[in-house]
Protein backbone atom coordinates (compact mmCIF):
# COMPACT_ATOMS: atom_id res chain seq x y z
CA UNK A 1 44.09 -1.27 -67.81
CA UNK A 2 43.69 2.51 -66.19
CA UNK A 3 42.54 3.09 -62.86
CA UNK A 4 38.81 2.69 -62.87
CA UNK A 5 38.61 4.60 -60.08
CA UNK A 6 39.17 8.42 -62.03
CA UNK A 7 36.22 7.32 -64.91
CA UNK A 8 33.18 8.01 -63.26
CA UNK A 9 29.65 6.89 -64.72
CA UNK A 10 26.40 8.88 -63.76
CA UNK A 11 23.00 8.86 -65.10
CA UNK A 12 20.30 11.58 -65.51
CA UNK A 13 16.58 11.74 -66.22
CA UNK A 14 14.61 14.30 -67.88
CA UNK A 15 11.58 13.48 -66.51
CA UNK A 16 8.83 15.00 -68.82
CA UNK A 17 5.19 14.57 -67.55
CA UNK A 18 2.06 14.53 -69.88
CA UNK A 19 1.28 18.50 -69.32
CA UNK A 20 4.81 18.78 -70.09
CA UNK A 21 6.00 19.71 -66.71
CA UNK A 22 9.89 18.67 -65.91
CA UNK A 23 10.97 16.86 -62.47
CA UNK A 24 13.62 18.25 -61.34
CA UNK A 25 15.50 17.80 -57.94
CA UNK A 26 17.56 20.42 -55.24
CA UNK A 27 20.67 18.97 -53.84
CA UNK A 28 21.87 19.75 -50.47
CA UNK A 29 25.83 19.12 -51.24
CA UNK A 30 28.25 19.65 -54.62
CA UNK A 31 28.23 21.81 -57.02
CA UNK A 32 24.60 21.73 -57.72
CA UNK A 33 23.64 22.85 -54.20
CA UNK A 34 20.71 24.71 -54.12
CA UNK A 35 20.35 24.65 -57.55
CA UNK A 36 17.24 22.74 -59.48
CA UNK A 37 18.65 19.99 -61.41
CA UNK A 38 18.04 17.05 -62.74
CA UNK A 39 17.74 13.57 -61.04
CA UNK A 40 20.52 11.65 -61.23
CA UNK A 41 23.29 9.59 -59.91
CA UNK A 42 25.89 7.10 -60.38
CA UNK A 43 26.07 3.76 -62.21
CA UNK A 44 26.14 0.44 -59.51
CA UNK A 45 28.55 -2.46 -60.63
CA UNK A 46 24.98 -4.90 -61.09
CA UNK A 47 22.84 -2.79 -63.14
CA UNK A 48 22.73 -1.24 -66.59
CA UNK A 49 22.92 2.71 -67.28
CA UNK A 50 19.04 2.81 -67.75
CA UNK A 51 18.56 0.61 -64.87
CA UNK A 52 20.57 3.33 -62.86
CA UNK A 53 18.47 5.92 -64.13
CA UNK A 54 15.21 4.23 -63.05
CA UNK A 55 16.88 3.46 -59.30
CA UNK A 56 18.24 6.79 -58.68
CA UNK A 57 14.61 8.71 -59.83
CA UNK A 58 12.46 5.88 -57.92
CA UNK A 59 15.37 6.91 -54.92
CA UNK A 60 15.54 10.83 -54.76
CA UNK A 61 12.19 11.78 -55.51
CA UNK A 62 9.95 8.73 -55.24
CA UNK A 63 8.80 8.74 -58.99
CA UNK A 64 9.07 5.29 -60.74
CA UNK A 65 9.70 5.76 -64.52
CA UNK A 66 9.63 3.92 -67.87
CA UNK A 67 12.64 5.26 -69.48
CA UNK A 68 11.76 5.84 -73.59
CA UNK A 69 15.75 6.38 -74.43
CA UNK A 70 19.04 8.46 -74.34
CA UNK A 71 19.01 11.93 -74.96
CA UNK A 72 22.85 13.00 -74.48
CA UNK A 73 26.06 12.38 -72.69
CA UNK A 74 28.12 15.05 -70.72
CA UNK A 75 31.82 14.33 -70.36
CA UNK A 76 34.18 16.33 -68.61
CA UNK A 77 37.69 16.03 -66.88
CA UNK A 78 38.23 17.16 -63.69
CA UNK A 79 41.59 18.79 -62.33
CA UNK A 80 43.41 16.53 -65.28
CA UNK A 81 42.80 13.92 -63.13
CA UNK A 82 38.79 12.42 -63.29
CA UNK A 83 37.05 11.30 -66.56
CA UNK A 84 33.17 12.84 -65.25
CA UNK A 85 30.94 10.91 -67.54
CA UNK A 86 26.56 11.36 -67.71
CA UNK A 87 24.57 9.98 -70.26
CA UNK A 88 20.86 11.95 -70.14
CA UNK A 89 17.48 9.29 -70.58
CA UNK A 90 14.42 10.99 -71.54
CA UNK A 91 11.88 9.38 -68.97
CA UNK A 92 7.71 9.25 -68.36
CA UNK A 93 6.97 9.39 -64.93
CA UNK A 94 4.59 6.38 -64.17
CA UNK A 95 2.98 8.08 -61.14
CA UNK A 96 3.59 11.79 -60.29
CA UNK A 97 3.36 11.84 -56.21
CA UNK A 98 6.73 13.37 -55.74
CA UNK A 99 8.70 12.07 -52.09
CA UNK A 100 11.75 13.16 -51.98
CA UNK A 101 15.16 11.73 -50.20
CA UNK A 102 15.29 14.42 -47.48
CA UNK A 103 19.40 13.23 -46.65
CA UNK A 104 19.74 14.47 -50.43
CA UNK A 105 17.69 16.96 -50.98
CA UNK A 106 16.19 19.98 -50.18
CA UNK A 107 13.47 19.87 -52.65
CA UNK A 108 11.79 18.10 -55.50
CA UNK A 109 9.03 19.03 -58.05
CA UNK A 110 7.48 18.93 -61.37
CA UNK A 111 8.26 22.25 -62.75
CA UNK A 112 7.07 24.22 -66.07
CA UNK A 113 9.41 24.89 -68.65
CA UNK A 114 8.65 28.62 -68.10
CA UNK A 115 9.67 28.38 -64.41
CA UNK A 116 12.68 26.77 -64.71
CA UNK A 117 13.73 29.20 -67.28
CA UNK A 118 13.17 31.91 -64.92
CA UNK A 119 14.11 30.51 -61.92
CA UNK A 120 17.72 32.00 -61.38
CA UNK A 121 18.56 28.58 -59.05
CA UNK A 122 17.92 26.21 -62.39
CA UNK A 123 21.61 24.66 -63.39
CA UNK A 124 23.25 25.78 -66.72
CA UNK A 125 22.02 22.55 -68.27
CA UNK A 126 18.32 22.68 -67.11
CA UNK A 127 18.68 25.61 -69.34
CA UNK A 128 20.28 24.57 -72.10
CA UNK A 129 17.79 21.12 -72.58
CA UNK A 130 14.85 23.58 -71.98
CA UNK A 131 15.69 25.77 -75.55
CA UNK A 132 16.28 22.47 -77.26
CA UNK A 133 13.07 22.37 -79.65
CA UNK A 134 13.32 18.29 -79.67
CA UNK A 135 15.21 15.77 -78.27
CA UNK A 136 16.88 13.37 -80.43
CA UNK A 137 16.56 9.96 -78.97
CA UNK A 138 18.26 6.94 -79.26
CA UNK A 139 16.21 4.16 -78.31
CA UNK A 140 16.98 0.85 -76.69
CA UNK A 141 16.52 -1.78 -79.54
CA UNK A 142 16.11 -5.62 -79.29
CA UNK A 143 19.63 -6.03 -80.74
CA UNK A 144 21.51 -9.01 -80.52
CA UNK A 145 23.68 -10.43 -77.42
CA UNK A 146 26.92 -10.96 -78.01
CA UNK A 147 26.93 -14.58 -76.95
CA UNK A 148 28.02 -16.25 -74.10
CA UNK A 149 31.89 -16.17 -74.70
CA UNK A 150 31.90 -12.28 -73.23
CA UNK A 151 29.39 -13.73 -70.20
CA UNK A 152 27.33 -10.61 -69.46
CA UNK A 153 24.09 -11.08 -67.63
CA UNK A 154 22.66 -8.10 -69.10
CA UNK A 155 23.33 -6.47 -72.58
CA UNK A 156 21.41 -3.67 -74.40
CA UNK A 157 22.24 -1.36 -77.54
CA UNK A 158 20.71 2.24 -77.54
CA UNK A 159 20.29 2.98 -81.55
C-alpha cells in the first residue's frame, strides 16, 4: 500500500440553474484566489464522492443540490510528489438563496455563461466547461452491491 496521504480526492459541482445561470464561488486562499470557480472540496472518510459534492455546495454557498451525475475528472501531480484528483457532478440547485462561507470566501453567485466568459477572474476551467456544447453524463445507476464480504456501508456505480 502507498501513502494515502499524497492521493488527494476533491469534488466539484457545476451548479446549473433553470435560466441556465452557473454557481460559482471566490476563494480567499490557493491558487484559485480571487478567481470565480467552482464549488468544491475534498472527499471525508464517511461519505461517498457525490455525497461530498452535496456537503461542500450546501457548506460554501448555502445551496442544497440534487446531484443528476458526473461530468469529468481532473487529475494532476503535483511537484512529483501529490496525486491531485477531482471528479466534476453536474448539479440542480434545489433552492437558489445563495449564503456564502465568509472564512472561505469572498464571494458567491449564480452567474451567466456570458459573464463568466468575460469575466477575466473566471478560472481556466470555468472556461473550458462553458464552450463545451453538452455535458456527457454518467449517471448513478441502481447497480448491484458487491455483497457483504467487502463490508461497505455505502456503494454506488456512476454508468
Amino acid at each position: 500500500m502507498g501513502k494515502r496521504e499524497n492521493v488527494w480526492l476533491a469534488v466539484a459541482g457545476i451548479v446549473v440553474a433553470e435560466d441556465g445561470k452557473w454557481l460559482v464561488v471566490k476563494k480567499r486562499y490557493g491558487g484559485l484566489k480571487g478567481k470565480w470557480s467552482f464549488p468544491a472540496g475534498f472527499v471525508e472518510a464517511n461519505e461517498t464522492v457525490d455525497e461530498a459534492v452535496v456537503r461542500e455546495i450546501l457548506e460554501e454557498t448555502g445551496i442544497n443540490v440534487k446531484v443528476e451525475g458526473l461530468v469529468g475528472v481532473r487529475s494532476g501531480v503535483i511537484k512529483d510528489k501529490i496525486s491531485d484528483n477531482m471528479l466534476l457532478f453536474l448539479c440542480t440547485p434545489l433552492n437558489h438563496d445563495v449564503v456564502y462561507q465568509e472564512s472561505e470566501l469572498s464571494d458567491a453567485a449564480f452567474k451567466t455563461l456570458e459573464e463568466l466568459e468575460l469575466d477575466p477572474d473566471s478560472s481556466l476551467l470555468i472556461h473550458y466547461c462553458a464552450k463545451l456544447t453538452n455535458l456527457s453524463v454518467l449517471k448513478e445507476t441502481d447497480a448491484m452491491n458487491p455483497g457483504q464480504v467487502f463490508n461497505y456501508s455505502s456503494y454506488k456505480l456512476f454508468f
